[in-house]
Protein backbone atom coordinates (compact mmCIF):
# COMPACT_ATOMS: atom_id res chain seq x y z
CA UNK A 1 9.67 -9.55 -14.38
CA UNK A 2 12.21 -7.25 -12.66
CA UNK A 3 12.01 -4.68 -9.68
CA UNK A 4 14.73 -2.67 -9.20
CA UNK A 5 15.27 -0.24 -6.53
CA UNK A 6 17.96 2.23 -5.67
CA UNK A 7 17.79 4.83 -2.53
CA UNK A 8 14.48 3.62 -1.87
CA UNK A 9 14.01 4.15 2.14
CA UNK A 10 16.94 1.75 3.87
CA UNK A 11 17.34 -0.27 0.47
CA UNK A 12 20.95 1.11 -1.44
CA UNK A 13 20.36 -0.95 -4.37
CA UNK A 14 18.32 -4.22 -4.96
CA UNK A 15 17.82 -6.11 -8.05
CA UNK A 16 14.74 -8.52 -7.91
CA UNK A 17 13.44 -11.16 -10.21
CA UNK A 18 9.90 -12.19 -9.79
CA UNK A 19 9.56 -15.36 -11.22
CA UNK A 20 7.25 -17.37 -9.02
CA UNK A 21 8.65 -17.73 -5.45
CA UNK A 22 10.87 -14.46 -4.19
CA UNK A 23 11.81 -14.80 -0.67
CA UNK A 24 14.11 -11.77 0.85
CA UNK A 25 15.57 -13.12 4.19
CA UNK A 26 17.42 -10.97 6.65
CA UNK A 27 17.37 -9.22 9.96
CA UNK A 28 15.19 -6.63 11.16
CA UNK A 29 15.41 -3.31 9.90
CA UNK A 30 17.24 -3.99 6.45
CA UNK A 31 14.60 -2.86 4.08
CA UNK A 32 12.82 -6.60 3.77
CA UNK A 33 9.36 -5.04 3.99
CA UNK A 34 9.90 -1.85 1.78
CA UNK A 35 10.52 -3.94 -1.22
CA UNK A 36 6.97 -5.06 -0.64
CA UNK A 37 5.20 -2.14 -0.15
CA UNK A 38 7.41 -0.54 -3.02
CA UNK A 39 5.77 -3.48 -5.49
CA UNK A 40 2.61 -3.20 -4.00
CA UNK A 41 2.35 0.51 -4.73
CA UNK A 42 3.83 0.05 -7.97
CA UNK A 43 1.13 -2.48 -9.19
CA UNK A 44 -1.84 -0.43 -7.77
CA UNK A 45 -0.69 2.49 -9.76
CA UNK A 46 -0.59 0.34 -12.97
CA UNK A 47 -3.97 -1.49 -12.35
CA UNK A 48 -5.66 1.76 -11.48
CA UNK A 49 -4.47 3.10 -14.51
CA UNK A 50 -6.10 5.31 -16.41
CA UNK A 51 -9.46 4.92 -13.92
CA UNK A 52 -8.07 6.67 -11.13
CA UNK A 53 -6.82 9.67 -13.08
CA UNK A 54 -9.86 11.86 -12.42
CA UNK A 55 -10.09 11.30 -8.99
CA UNK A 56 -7.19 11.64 -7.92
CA UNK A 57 -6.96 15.00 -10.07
CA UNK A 58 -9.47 16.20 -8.53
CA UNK A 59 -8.27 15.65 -5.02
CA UNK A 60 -5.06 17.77 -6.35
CA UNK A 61 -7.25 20.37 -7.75
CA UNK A 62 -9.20 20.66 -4.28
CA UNK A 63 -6.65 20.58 -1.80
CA UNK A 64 -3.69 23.00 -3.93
CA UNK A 65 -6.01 25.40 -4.97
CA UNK A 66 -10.18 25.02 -4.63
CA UNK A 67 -9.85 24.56 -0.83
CA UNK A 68 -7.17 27.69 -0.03
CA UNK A 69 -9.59 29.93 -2.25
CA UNK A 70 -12.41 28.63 -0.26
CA UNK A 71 -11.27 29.97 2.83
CA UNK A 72 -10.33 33.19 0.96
CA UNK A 73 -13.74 33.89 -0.41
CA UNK A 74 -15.30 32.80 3.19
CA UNK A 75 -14.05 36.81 3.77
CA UNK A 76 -17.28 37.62 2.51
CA UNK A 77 -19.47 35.55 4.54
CA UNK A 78 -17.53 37.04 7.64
CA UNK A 79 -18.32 40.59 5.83
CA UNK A 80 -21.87 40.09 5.72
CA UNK A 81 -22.01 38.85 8.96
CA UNK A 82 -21.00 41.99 10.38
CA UNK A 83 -22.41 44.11 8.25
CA UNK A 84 -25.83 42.48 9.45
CA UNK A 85 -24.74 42.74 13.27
CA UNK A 86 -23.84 46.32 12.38
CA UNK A 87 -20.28 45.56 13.65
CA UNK A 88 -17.42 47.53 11.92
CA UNK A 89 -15.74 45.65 9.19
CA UNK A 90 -12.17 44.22 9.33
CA UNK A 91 -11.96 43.27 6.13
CA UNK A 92 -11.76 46.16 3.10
CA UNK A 93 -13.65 44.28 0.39
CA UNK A 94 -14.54 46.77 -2.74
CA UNK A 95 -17.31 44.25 -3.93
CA UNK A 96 -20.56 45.71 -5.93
CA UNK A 97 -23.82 44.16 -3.66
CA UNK A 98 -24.61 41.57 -7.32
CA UNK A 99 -21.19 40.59 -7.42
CA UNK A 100 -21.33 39.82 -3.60
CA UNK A 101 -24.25 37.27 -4.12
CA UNK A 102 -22.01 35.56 -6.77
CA UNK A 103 -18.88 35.13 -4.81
CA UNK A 104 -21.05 33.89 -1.89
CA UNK A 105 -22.69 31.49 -4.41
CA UNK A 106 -19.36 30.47 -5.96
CA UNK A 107 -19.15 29.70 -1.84
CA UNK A 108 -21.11 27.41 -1.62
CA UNK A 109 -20.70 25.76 -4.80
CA UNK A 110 -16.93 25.10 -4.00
CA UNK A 111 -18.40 22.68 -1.48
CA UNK A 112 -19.98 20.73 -4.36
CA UNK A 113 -16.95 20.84 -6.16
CA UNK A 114 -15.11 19.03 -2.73
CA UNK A 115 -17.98 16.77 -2.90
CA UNK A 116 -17.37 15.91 -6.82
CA UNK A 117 -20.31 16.84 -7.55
CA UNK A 118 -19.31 19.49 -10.14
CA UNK A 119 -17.69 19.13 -13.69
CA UNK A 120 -14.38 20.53 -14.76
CA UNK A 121 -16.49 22.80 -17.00
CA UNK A 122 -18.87 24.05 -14.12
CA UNK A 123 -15.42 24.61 -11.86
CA UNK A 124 -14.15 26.80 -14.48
CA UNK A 125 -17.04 28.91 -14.68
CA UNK A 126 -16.68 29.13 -11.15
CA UNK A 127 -13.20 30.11 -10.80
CA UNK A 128 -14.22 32.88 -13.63
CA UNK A 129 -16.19 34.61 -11.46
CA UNK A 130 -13.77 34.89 -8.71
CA UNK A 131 -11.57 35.90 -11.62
CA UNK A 132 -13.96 38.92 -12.66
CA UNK A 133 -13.74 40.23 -9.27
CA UNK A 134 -10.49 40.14 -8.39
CA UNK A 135 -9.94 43.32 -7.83
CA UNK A 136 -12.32 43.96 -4.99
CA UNK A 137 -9.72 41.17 -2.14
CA UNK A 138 -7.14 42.68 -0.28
CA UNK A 139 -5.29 39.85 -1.22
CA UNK A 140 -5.86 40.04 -4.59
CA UNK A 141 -2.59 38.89 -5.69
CA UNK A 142 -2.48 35.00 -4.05
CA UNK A 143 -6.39 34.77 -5.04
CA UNK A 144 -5.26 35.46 -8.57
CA UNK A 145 -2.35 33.08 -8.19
CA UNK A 146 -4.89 30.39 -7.13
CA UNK A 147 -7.45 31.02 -9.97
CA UNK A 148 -4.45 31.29 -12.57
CA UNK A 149 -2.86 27.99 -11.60
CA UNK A 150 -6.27 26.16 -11.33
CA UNK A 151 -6.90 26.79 -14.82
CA UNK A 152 -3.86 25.78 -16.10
CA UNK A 153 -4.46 22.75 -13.71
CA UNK A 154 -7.43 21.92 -15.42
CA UNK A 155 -6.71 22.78 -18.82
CA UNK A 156 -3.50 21.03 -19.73
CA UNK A 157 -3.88 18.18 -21.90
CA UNK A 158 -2.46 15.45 -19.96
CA UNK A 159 -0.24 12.56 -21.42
CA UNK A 160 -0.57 8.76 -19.93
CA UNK A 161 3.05 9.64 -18.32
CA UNK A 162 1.50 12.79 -16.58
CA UNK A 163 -1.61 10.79 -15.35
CA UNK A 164 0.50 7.56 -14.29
CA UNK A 165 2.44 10.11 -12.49
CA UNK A 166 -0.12 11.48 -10.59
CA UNK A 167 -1.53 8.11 -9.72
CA UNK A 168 1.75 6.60 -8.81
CA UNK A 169 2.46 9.74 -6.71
CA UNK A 170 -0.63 9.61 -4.50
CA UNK A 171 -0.87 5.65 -3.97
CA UNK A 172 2.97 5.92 -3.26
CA UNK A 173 1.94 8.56 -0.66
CA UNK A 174 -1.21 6.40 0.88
CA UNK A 175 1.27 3.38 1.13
CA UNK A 176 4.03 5.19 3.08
CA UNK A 177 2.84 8.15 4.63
CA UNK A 178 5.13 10.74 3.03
CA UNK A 179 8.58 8.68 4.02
CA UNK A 180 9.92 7.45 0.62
CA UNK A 181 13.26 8.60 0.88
CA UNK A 182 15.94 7.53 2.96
CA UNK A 183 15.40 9.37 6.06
CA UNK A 184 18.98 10.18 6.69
CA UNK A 185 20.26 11.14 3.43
CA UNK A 186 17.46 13.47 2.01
CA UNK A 187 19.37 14.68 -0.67
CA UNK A 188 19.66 10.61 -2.54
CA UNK A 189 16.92 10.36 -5.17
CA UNK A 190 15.28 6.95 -5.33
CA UNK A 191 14.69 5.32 -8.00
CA UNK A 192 11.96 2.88 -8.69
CA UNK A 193 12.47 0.61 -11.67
CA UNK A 194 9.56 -2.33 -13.14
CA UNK A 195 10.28 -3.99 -16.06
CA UNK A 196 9.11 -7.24 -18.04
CA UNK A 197 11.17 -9.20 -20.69
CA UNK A 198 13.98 -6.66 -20.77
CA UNK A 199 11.50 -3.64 -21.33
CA UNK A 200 10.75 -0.59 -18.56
CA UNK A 201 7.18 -0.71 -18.04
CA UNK A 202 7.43 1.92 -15.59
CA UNK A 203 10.20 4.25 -14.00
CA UNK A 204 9.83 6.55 -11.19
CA UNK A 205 12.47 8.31 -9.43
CA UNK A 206 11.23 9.94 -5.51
CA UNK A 207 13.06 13.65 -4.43
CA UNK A 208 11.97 14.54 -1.05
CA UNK A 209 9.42 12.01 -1.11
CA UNK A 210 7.28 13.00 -4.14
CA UNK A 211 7.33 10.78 -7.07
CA UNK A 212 7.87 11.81 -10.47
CA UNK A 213 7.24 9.52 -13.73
CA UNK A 214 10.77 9.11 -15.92
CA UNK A 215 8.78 6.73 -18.28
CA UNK A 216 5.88 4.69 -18.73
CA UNK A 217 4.99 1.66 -21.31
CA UNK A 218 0.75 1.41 -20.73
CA UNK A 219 -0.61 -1.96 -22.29
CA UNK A 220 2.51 -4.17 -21.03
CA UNK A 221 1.79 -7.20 -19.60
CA UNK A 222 1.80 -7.33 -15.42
CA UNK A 223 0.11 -8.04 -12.86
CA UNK A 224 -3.11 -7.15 -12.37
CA UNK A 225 -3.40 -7.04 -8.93
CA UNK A 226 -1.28 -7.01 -6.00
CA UNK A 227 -2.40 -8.38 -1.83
CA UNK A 228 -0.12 -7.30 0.92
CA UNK A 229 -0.58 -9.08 4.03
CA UNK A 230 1.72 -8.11 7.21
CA UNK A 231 -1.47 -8.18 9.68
CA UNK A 232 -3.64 -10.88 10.16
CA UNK A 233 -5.56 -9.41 12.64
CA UNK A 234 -7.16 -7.27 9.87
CA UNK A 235 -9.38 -10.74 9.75
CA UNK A 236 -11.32 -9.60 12.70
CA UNK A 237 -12.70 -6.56 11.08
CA UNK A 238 -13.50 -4.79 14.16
CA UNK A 239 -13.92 -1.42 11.71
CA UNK A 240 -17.38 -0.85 11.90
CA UNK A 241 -17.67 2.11 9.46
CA UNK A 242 -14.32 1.58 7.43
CA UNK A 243 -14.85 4.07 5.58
CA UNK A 244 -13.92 6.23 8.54
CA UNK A 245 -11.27 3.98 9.81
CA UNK A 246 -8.28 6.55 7.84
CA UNK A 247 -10.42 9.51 7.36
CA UNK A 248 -10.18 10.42 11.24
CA UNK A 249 -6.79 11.18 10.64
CA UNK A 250 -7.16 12.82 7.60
CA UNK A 251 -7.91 16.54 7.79
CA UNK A 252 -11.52 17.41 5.70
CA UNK A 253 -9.98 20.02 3.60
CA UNK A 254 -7.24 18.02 2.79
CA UNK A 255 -9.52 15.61 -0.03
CA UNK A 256 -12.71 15.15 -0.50
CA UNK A 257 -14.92 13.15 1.35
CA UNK A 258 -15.34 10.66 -0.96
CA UNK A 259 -11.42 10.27 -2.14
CA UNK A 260 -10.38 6.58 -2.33
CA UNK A 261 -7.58 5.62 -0.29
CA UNK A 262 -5.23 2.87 -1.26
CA UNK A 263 -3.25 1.94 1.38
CA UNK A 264 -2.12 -1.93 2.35
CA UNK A 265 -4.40 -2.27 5.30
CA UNK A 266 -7.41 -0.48 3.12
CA UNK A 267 -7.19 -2.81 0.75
CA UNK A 268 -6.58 -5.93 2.74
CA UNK A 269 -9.40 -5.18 4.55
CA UNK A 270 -11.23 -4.51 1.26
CA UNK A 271 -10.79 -7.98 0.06
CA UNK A 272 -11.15 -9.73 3.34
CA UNK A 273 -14.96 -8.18 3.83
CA UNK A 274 -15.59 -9.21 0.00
CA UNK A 275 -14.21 -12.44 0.31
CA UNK A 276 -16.24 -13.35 3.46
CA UNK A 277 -19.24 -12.73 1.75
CA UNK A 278 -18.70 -14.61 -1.05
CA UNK A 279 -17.21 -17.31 1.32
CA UNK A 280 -20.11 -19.63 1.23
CA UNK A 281 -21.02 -19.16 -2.89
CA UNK A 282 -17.88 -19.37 -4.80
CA UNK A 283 -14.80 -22.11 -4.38
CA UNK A 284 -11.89 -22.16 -6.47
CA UNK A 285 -8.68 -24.22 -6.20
CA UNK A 286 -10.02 -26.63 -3.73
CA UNK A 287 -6.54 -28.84 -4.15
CA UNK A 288 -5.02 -26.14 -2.53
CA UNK A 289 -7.51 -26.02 0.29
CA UNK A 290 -6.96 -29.74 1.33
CA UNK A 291 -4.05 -28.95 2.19
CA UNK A 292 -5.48 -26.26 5.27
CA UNK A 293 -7.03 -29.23 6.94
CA UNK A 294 -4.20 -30.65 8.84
CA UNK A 295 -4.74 -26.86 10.51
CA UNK A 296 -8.34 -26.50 10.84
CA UNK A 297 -9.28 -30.38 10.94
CA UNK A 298 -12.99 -30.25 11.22
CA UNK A 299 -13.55 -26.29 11.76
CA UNK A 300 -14.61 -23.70 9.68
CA UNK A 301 -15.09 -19.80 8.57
CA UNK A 302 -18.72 -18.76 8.77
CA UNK A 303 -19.93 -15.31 7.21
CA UNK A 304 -22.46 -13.51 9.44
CA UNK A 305 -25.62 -11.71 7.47
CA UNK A 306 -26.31 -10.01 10.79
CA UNK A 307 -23.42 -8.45 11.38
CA UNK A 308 -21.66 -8.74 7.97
CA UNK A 309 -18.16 -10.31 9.78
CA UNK A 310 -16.90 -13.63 10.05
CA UNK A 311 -17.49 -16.38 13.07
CA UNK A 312 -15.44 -19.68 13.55
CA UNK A 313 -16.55 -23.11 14.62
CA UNK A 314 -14.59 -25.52 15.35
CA UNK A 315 -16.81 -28.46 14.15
CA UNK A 316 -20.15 -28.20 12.50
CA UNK A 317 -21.94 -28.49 16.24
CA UNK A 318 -20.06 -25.83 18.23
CA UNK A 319 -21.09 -22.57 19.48
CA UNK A 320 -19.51 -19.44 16.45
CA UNK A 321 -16.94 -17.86 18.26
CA UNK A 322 -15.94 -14.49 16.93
CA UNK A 323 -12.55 -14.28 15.24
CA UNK A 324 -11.11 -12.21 17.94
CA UNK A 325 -11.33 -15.90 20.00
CA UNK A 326 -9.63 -17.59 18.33
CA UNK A 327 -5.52 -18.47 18.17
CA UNK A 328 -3.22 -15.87 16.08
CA UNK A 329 -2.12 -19.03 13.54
CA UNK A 330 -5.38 -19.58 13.22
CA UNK A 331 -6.10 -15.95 12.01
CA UNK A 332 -2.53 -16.33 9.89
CA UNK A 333 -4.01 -19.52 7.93
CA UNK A 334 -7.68 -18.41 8.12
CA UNK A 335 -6.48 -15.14 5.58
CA UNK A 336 -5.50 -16.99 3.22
CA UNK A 337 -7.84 -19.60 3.35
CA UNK A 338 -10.69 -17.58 2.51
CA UNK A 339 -8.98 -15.00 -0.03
CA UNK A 340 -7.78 -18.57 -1.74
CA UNK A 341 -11.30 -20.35 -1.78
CA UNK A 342 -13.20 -17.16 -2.73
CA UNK A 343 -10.77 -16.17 -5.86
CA UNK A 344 -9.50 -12.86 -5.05
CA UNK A 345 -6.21 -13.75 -4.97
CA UNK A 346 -5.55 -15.04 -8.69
CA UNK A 347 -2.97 -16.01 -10.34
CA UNK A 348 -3.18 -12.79 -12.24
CA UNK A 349 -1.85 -10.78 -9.19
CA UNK A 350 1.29 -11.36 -7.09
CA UNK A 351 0.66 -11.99 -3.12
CA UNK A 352 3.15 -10.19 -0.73
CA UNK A 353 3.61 -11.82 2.51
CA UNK A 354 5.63 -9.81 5.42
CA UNK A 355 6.74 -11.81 7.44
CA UNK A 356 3.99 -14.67 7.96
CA UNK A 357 6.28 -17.10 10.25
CA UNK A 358 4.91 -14.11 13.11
CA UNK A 359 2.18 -16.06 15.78
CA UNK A 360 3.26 -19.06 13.97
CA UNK A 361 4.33 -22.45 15.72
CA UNK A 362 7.24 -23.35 13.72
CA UNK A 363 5.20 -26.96 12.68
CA UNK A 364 2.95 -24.43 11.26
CA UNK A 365 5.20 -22.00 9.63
CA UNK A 366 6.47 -25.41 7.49
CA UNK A 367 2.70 -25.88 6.90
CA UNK A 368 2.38 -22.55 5.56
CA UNK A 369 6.00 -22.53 4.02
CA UNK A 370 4.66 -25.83 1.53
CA UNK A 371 1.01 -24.51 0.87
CA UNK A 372 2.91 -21.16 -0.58
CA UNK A 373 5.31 -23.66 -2.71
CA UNK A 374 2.30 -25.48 -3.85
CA UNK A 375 0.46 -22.27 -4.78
CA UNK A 376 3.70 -21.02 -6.94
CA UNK A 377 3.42 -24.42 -8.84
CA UNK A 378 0.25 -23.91 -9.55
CA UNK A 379 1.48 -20.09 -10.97
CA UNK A 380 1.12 -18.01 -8.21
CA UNK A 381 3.58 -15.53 -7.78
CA UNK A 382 4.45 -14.67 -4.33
CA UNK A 383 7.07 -12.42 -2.42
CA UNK A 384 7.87 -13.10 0.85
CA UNK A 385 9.91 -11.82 3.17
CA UNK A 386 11.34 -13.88 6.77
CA UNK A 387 13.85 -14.54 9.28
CA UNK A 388 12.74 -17.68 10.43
CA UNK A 389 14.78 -20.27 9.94
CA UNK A 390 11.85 -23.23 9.98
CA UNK A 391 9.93 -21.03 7.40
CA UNK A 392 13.15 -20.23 5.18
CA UNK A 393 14.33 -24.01 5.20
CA UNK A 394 10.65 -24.91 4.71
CA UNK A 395 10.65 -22.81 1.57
CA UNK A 396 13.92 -24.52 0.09
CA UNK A 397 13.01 -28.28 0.97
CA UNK A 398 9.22 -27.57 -0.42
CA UNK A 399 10.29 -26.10 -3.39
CA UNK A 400 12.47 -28.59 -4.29
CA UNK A 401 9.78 -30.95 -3.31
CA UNK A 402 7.74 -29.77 -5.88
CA UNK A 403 10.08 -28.93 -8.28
CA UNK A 404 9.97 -24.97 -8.99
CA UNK A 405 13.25 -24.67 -7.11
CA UNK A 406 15.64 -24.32 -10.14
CA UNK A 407 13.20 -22.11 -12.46
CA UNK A 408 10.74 -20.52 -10.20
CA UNK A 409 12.69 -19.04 -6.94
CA UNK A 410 14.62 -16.73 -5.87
CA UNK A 411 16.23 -16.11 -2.86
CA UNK A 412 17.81 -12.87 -1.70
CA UNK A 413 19.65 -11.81 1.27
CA UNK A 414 19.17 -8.40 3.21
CA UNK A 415 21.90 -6.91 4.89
CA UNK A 416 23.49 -3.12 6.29
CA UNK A 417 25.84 -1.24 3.63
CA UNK A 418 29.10 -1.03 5.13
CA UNK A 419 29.32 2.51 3.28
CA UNK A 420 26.17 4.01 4.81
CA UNK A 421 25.18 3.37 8.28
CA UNK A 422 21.40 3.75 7.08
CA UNK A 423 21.29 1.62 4.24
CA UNK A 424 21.21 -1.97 3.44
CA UNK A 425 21.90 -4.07 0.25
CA UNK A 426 19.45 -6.69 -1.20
CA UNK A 427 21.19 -9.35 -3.17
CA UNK A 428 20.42 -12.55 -4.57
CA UNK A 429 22.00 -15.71 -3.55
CA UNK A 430 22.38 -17.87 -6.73
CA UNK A 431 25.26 -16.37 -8.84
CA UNK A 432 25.28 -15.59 -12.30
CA UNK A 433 26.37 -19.47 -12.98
CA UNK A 434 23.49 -20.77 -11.27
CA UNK A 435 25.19 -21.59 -8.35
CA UNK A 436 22.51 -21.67 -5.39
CA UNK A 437 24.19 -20.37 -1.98
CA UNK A 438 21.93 -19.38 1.38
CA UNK A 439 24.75 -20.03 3.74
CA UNK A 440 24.69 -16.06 4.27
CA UNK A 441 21.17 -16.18 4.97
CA UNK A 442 21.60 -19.09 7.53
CA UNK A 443 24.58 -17.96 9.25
CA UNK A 444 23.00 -14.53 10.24
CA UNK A 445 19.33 -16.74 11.47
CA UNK A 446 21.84 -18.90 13.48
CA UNK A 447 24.71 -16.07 14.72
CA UNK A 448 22.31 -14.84 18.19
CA UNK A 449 22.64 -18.63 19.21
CA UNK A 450 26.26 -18.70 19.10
CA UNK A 451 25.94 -15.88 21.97
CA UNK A 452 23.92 -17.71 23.71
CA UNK A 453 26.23 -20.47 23.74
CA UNK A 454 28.96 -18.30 24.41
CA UNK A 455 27.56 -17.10 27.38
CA UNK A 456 25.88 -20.54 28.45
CA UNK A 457 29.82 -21.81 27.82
CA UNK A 458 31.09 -18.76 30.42
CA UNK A 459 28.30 -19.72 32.94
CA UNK A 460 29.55 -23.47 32.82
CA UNK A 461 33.19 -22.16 33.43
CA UNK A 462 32.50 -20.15 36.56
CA UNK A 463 30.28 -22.89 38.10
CA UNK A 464 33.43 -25.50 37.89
CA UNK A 465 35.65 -22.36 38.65
């Protein structure tokens, strides 16, 4: 499987195989994380496939065009108002009294329709109404655009590359807040490639930050699934009502109240609350969770029924400490721990770590480096992206170790375009022949030391001066 990206936020061009391990090395701000929320996004959109479509068309429908008529027709309430306080009226609304108690009904029923409560079919009646009595607005021509447009919104017959599209387009949106582009040149359109055994599964090119669908191949074999974790923190679950962690910034006539949002932290969070739960019921690949003893030793994850969030203990007799308590690394190993032992990460899915050498001591970040090289020979796929040097050499020795090196990873190097100060070039370090190289990688972890030495060499030489 391939993953090709061009103009994509500070990536020019990258060409990635996934084909067990993929580590992207480089320094900061060179596009190692985009790559990761780019595949993320992409496999949400194909797993959510076609099951999202209705949603997420009618979060469209409501916020384009149900929600601006809305607070045209509220004219009418604010007419009645003052017509019942006897106040003189603003507004120059030629509305018969019965087709005044419609509109005000169609009012009110909009709200269900935000709610997704009504059908397409019931909307349309709806928007008929306003339609029969268009001529009594002062702004009769944009509430006719809005009706018109609505019901060719609902009416088109949409194709699997129309609904993919839409899909694609809001997940895309969730995961990076609007900023797909390159934020300097606005005018590059990005291009987002997947493709398996030779063949596009899906292509989406991005023009000031909206994604469009250039093709789509449904029924292809990918992954099913795809885990992003860049915060391990997200394992204390302080979110009491999650479901309103986004939605306070989200505006309430921007999508309905009970719109899905797929975001990385969302759906970390997601799996993390579903996976404690199950933490105590359900074990799977307990080879790989030997191996998180040398970490833990005698401790343990505990889910709370009282609370519904997850304690430590460090042996069987101590005191549950809450996870905010307890070390970063611990939070780091803990993560994966339980989304291992509970089986929501599978093998089916790809896990995307960003940068998990952070909080790490770097004995630990080896640990973690050969628990990841065990889980790829067990076929796990996993992306992950570093500039550690413990956890990068880690990766190499390990995989060699357990020998997936030659067919099952891939390292790539990140790195600025010398042709555009605000882009940077992803490229693999095994040639065409085979030829395995990371001396690039190592010699850009190892450069700031060299200054250091410099400077520790210039200190020494004015001392004896």
């Amino acid at each position: 499987m391939k993953l090709k990206l061009k103009n994509v936020g500070k990536i020019k061009e990258a060409d990635i195989e996934l084909s067990g391990l993929t580590l992207i090395a480089g320094p900061n701000d060179s596009g190692k994380s985009t790559v990761g929320k780019v595949l993320f996004a992409l496999m949400k959109s194909i797993a959510n496939y076609p099951a999202l479509f209705e949603q997420i068309q009618r979060d469209k429908l409501y916020k384009e065009y149900l929600n601006p008529l809305h607070l045209e027709l509220r004219t009418i309430e604010r007419d009645e108002l003052m017509q019942s306080q006897q106040v003189p009226l603003f507004i120059e609304a030629k509305i018969s009294p019965q087709s005044k108690r419609k509109l005000l009904r169609v009012i009110h029923d909009l709200y269900r329709a935000r709610d997704n409560i009504l059908n397409n079919e019931e909307i349309s009646d709806l928007l008929d109404v306003v339609r029969k009595n268009i001529n009594g607005f002062r702004n009769k021509e944009y509430i006719e655009y809005l009706v018109s447009d609505a019901m060719k919104f609902l009416n088109k017959d949409k194709t699997s590359k129309d609904k993919i599209q839409l899909i694609s387009n809001r997940i895309f949106q969730d995961v990076f807040e609007n900023n797909i582009n390159n934020s300097l040149y606005r005018k590059d359109v990005a291009n987002i490639i997947f493709e398996t055994d030779g063949v596009q599964v899906l292509s989406l090119i991005s023009n000031n930050d909206s994604i469009s669908c250039t093709s789509f191949n449904e029924g292809m074999t990918v992954f099913s699934d795809a885990t992003l974790i860049e915060n391990p923190f997200l394992l204390e679950n302080n979110f009491s009502i999650y479901s309103d962690y986004r939605d306070r910034f989200v505006p309430v006539v921007m999508r309905p109240v009970d719109s899905k949002i797929i975001d990385t932290s969302t759906d970390l969070v997601e799996k993390e609350r579903s996976a404690a739960k199950k933490l105590h019921k359900e074990t799977y690949h307990e080879d790989l969770l030997k191996e998180f003893e040398e970490v833990f030793h005698s401790a343990q994850f505990k889910y709370s029924s009282s609370d519904g969030r997850l304690k430590y203990k460090v042996d069987s007799k101590a005191k549950e400490l809450e996870i905010s308590n307890i070390a970063s690394g611990c939070k780091s190993f803990g993560l994966l721990y339980i989304l291992l032992k509970t089986g929501v990460i599978t093998k089916n899915g790809i896990l995307i770590l960003d940068e998990p050498e952070n909080h790490l001591h770097p004995e630990w970040q080896i640990k973690y480096a050969e628990i990841i090289c065990k889980m790829v020979k067990k076929g796990f796929y996993v992306l992950l992206t570093s500039h550690s040097p413990y956890m990068i050499q880690a990766l190499r020795t390990y995989s060699e170790k357990e020998e997936i090196f030659d067919k099952k990873v891939n390292f790539y190097f990140a790195s600025k375009d010398k042709n555009g100060k605000n882009y940077s070039i992803i490229e693999n370090v095994r040639n065409e022949d085979g030829i395995f190289n990371d001396s690039r990688i190592f010699q850009s972890l190892y450069s700031p030391i060299e200054i250091l030495d410099d400077i520790y060499s210039e200190i020494n030489h004015k001392c004896k001066g």
